[in-house]
PDB file of N, CA and C in Angstrom:
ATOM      1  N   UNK A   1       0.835  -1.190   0.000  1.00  0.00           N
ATOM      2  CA  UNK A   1       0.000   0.000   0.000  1.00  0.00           C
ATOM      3  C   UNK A   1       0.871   1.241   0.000  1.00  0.00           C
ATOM      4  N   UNK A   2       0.122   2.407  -0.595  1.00  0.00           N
ATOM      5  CA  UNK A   2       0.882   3.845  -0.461  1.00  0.00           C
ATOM      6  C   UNK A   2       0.499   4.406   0.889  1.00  0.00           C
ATOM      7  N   UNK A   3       1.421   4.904   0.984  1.00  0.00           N
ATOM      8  CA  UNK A   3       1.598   6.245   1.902  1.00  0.00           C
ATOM      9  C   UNK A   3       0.094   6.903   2.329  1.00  0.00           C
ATOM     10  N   UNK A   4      -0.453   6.838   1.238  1.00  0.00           N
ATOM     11  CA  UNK A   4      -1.935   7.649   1.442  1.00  0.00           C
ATOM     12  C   UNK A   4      -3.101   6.913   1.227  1.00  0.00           C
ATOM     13  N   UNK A   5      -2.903   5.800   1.350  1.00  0.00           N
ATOM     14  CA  UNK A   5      -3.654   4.414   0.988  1.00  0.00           C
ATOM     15  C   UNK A   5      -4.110   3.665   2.807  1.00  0.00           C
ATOM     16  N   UNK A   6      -5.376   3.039   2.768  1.00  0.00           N
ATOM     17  CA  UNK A   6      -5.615   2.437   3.809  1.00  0.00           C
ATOM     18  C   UNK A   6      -6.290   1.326   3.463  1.00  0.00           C
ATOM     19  N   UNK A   7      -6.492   0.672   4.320  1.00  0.00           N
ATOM     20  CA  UNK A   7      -7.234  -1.026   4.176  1.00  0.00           C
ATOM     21  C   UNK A   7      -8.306  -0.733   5.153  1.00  0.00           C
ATOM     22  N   UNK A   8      -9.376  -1.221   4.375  1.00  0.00           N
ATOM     23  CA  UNK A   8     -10.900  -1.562   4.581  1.00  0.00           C
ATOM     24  C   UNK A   8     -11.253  -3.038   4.306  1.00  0.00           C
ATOM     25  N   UNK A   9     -11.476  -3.643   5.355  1.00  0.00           N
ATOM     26  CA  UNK A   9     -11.879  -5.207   4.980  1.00  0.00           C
ATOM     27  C   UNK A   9     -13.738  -4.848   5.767  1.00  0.00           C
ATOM     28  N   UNK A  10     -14.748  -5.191   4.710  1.00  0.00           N
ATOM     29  CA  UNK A  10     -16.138  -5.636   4.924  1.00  0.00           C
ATOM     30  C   UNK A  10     -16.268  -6.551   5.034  1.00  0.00           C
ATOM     31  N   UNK A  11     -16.808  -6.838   6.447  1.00  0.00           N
ATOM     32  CA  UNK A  11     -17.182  -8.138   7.200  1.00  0.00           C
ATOM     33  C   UNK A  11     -18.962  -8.401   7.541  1.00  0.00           C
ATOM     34  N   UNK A  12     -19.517  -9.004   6.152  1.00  0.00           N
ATOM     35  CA  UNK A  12     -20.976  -8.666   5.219  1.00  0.00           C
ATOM     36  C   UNK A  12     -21.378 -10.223   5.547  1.00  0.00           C
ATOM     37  N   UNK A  13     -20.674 -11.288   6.019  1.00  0.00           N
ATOM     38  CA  UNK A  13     -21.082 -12.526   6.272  1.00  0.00           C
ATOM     39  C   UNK A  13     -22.424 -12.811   6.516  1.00  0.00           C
ATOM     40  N   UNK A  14     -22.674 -11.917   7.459  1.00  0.00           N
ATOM     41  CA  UNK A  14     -24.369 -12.189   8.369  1.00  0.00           C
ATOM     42  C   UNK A  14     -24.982 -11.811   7.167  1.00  0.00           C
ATOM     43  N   UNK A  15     -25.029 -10.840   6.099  1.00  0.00           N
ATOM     44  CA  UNK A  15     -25.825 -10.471   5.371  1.00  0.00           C
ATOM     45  C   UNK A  15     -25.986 -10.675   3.889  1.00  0.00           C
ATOM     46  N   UNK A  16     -24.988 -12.305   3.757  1.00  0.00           N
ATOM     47  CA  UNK A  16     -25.134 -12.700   2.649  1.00  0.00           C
ATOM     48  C   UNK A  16     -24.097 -12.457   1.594  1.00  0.00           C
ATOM     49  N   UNK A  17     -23.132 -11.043   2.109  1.00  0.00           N
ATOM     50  CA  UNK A  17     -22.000 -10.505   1.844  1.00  0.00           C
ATOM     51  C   UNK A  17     -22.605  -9.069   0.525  1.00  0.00           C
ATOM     52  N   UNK A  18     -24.058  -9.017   0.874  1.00  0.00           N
ATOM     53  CA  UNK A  18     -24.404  -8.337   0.123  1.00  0.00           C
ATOM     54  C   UNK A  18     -24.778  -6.543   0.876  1.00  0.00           C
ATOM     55  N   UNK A  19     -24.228  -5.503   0.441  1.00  0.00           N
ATOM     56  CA  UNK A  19     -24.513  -4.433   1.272  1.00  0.00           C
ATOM     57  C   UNK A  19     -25.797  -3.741   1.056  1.00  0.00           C
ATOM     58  N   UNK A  20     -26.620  -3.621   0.520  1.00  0.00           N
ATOM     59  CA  UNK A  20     -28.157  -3.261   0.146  1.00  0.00           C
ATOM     60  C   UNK A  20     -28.795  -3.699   1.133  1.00  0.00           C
ATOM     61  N   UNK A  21     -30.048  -2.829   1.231  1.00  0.00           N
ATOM     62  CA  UNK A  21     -29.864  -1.505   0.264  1.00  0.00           C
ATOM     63  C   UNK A  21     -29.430   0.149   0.802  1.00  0.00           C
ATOM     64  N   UNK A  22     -28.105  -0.258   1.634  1.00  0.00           N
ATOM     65  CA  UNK A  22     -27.312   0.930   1.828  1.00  0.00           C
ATOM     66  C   UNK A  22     -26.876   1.592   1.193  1.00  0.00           C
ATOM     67  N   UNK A  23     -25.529   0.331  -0.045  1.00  0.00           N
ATOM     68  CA  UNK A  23     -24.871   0.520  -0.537  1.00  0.00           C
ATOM     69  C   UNK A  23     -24.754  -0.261  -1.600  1.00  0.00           C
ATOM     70  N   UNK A  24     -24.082  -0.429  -2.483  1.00  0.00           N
ATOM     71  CA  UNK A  24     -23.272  -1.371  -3.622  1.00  0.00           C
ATOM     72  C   UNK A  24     -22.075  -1.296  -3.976  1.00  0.00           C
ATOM     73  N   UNK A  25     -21.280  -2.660  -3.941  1.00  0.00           N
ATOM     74  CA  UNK A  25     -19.809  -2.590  -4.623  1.00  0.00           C
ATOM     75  C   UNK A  25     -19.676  -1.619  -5.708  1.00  0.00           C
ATOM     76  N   UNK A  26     -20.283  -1.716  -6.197  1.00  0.00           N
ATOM     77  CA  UNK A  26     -20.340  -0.404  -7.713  1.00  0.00           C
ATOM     78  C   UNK A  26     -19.609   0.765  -6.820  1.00  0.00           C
ATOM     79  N   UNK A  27     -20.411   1.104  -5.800  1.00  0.00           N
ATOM     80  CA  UNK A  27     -19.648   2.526  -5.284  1.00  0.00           C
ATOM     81  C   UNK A  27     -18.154   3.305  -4.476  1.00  0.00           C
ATOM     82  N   UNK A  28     -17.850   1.794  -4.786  1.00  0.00           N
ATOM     83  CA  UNK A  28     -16.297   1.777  -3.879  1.00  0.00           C
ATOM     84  C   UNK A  28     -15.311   1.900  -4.988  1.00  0.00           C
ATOM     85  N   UNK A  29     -14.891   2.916  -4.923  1.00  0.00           N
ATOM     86  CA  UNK A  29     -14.057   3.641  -6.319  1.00  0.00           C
ATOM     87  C   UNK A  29     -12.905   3.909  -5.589  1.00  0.00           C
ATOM     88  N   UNK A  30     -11.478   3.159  -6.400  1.00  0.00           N
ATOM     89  CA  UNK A  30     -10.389   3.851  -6.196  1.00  0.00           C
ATOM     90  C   UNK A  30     -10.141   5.621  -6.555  1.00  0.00           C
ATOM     91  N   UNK A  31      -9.804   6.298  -5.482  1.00  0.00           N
ATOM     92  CA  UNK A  31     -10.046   7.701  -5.700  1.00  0.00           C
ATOM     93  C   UNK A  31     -10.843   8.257  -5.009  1.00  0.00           C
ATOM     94  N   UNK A  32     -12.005   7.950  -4.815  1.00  0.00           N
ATOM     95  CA  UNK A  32     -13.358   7.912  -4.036  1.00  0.00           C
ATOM     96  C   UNK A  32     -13.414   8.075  -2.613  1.00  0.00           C
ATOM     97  N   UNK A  33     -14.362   8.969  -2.304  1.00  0.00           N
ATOM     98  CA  UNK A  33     -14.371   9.063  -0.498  1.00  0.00           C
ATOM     99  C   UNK A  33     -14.895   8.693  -0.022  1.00  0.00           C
ATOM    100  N   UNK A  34     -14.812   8.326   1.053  1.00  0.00           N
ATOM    101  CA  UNK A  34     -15.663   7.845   1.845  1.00  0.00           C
ATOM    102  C   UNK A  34     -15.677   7.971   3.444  1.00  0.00           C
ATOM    103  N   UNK A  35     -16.555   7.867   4.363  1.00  0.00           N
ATOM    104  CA  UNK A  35     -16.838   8.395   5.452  1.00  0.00           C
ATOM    105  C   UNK A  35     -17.297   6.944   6.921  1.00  0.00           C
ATOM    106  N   UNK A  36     -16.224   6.786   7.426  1.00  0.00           N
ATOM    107  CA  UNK A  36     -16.623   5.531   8.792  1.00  0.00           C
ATOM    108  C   UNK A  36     -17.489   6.434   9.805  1.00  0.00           C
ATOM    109  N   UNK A  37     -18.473   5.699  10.329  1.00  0.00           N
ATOM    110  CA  UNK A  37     -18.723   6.016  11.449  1.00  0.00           C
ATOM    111  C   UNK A  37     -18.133   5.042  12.989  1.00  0.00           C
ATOM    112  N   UNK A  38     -18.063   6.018  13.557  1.00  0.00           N
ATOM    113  CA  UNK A  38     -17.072   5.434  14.837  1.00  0.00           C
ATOM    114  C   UNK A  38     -15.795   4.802  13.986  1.00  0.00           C
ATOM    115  N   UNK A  39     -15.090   4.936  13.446  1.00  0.00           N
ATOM    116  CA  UNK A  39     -13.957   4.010  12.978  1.00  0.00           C
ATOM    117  C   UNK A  39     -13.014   3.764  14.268  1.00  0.00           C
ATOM    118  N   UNK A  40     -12.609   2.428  13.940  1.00  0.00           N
ATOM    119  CA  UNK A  40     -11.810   1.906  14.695  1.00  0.00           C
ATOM    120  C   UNK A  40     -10.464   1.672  14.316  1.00  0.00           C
ATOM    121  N   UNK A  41      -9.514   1.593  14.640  1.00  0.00           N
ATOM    122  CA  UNK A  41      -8.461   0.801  13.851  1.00  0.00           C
ATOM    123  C   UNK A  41      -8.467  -0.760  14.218  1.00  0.00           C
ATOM    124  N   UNK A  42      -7.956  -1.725  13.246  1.00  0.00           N
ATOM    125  CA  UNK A  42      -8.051  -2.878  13.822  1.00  0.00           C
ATOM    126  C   UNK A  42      -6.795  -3.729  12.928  1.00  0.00           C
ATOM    127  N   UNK A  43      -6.046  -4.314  13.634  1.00  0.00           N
ATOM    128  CA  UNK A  43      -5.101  -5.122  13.175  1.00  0.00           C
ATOM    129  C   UNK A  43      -5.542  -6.949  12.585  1.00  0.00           C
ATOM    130  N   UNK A  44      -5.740  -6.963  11.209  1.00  0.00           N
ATOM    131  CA  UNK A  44      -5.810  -8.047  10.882  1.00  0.00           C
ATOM    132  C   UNK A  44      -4.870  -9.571  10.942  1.00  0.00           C
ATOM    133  N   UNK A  45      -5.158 -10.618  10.980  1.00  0.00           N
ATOM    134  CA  UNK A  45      -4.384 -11.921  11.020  1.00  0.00           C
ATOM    135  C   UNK A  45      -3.309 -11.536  10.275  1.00  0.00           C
ATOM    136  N   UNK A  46      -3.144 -11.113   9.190  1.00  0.00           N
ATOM    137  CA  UNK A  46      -2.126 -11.201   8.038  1.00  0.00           C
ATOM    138  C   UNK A  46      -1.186 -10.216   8.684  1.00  0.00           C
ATOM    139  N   UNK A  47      -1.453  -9.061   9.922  1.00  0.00           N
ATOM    140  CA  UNK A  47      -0.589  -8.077  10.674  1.00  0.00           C
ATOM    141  C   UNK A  47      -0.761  -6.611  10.044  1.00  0.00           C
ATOM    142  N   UNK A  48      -2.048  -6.515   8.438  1.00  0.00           N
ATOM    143  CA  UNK A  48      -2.242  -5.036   8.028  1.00  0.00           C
ATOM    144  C   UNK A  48      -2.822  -4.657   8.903  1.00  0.00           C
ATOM    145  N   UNK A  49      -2.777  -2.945   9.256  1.00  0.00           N
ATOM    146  CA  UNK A  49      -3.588  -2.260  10.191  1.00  0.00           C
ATOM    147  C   UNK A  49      -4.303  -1.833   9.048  1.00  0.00           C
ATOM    148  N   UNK A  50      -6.032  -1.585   9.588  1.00  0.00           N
ATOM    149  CA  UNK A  50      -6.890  -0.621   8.981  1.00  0.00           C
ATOM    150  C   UNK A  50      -8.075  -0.814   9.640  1.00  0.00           C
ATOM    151  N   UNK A  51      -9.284  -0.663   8.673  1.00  0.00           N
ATOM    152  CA  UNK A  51      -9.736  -0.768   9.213  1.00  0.00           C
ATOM    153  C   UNK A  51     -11.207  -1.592   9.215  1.00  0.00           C
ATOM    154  N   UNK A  52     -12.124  -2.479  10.106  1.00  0.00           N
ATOM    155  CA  UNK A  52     -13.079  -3.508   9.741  1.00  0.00           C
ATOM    156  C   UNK A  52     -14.235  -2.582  10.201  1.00  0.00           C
ATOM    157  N   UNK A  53     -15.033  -2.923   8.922  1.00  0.00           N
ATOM    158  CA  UNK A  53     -16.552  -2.842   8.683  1.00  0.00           C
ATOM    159  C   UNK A  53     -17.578  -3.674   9.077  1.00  0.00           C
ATOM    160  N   UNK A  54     -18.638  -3.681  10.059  1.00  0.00           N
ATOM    161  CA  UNK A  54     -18.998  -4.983  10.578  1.00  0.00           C
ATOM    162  C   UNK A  54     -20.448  -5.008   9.630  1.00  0.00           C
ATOM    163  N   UNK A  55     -21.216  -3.696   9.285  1.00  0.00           N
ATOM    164  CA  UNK A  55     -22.728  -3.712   8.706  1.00  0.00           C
ATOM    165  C   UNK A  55     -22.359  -2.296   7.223  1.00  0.00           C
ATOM    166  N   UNK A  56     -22.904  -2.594   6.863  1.00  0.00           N
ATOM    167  CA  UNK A  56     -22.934  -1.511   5.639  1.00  0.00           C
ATOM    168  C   UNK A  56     -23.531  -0.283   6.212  1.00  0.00           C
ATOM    169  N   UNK A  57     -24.098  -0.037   7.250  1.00  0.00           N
ATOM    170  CA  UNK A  57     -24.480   1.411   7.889  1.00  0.00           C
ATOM    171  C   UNK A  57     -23.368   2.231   8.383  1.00  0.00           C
ATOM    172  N   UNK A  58     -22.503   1.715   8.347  1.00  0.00           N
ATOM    173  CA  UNK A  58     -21.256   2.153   9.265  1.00  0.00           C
ATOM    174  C   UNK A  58     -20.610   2.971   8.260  1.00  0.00           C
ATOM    175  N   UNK A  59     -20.635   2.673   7.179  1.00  0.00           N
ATOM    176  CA  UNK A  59     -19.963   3.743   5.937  1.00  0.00           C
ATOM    177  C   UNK A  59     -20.963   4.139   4.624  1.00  0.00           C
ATOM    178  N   UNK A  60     -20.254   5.554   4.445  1.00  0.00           N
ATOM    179  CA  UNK A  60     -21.049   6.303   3.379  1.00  0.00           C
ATOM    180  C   UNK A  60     -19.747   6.875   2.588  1.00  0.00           C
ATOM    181  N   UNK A  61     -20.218   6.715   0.904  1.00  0.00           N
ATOM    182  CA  UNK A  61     -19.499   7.008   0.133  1.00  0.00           C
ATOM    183  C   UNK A  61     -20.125   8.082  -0.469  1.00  0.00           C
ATOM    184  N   UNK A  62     -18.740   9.293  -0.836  1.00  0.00           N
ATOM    185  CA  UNK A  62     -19.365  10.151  -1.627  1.00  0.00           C
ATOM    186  C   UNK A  62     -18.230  10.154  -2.782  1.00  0.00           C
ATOM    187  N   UNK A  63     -18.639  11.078  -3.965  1.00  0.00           N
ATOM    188  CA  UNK A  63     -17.833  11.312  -4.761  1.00  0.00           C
ATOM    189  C   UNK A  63     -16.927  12.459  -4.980  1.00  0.00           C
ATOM    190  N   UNK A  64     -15.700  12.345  -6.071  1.00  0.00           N
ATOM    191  CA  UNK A  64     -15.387  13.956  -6.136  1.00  0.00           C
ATOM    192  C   UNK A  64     -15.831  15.072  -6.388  1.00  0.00           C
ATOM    193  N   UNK A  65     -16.574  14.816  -7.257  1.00  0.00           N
ATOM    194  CA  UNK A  65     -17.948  16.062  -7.101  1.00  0.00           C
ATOM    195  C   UNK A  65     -18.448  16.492  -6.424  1.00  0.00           C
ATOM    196  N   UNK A  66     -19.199  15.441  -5.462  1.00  0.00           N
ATOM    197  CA  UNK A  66     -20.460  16.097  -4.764  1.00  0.00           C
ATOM    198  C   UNK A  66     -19.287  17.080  -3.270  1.00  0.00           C
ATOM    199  N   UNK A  67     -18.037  16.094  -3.387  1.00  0.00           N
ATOM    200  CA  UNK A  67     -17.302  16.816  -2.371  1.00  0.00           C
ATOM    201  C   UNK A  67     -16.934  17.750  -2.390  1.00  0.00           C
ATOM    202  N   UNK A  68     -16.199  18.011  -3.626  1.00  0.00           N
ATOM    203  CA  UNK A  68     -15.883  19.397  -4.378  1.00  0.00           C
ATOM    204  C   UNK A  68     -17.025  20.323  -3.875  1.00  0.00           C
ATOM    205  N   UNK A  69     -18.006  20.199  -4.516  1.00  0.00           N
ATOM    206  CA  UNK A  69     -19.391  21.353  -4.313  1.00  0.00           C
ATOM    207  C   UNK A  69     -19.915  21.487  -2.943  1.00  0.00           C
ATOM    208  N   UNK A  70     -19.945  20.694  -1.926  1.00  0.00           N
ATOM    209  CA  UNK A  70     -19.710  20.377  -0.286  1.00  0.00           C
ATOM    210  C   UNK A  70     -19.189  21.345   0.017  1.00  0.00           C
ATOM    211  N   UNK A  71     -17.751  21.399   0.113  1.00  0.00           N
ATOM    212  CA  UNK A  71     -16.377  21.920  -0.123  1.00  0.00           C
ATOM    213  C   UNK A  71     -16.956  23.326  -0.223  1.00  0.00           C
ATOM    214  N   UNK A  72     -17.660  24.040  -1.485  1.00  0.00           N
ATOM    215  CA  UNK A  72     -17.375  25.203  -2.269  1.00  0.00           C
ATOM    216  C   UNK A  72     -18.199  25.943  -1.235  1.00  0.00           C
ATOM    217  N   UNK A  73     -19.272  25.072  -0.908  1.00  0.00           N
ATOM    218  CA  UNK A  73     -20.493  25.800  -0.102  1.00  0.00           C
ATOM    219  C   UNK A  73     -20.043  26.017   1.043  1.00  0.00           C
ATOM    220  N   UNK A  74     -18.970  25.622   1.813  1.00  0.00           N
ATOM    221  CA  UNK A  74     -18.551  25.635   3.050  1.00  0.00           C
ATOM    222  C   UNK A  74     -17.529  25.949   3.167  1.00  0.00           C
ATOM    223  N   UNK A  75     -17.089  27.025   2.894  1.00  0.00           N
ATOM    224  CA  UNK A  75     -15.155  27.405   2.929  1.00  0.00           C
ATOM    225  C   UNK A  75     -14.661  27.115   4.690  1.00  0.00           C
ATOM    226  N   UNK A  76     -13.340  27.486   4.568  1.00  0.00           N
ATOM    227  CA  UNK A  76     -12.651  26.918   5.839  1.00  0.00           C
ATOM    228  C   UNK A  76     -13.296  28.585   6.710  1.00  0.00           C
TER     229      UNK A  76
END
């Protein structure tokens, strides 16, 4: 992984491994933002740190756009 790169493992078992209708794989874009609630860090078997997803409510994805325009409406 880069420097500016993190690990997200979804742990979707109970639910068939399917995230709907929260979300969809479609929306997980390299580049793409996205938003944990409560995030945790958590160290996996293999020894990567990042971080585990237990339900698809826990994260929301947005895009560069809508962030951008977010962004424009809300200066620092």
């Amino acid at each position: 992984m880069q420097e500016n790169e993190l690990h997200i493992e979804f742990y979707f078992d109970h639910l068939g491994d399917n995230p709907a209708p929260y979300w969809s794989y479609a929306d997980v874009k390299p580049g793409g933002y996205l938003f944990l609630h409560n995030p945790l860090l958590h160290v996996f078997g293999d020894g990567i740190v990042g971080f585990r997803v237990n339900h698809p409510t826990e994260i929301k994805f947005v895009n560069k756009k809508t962030l951008s325009a977010l962004m424009k409406d809300h200066p620092n």
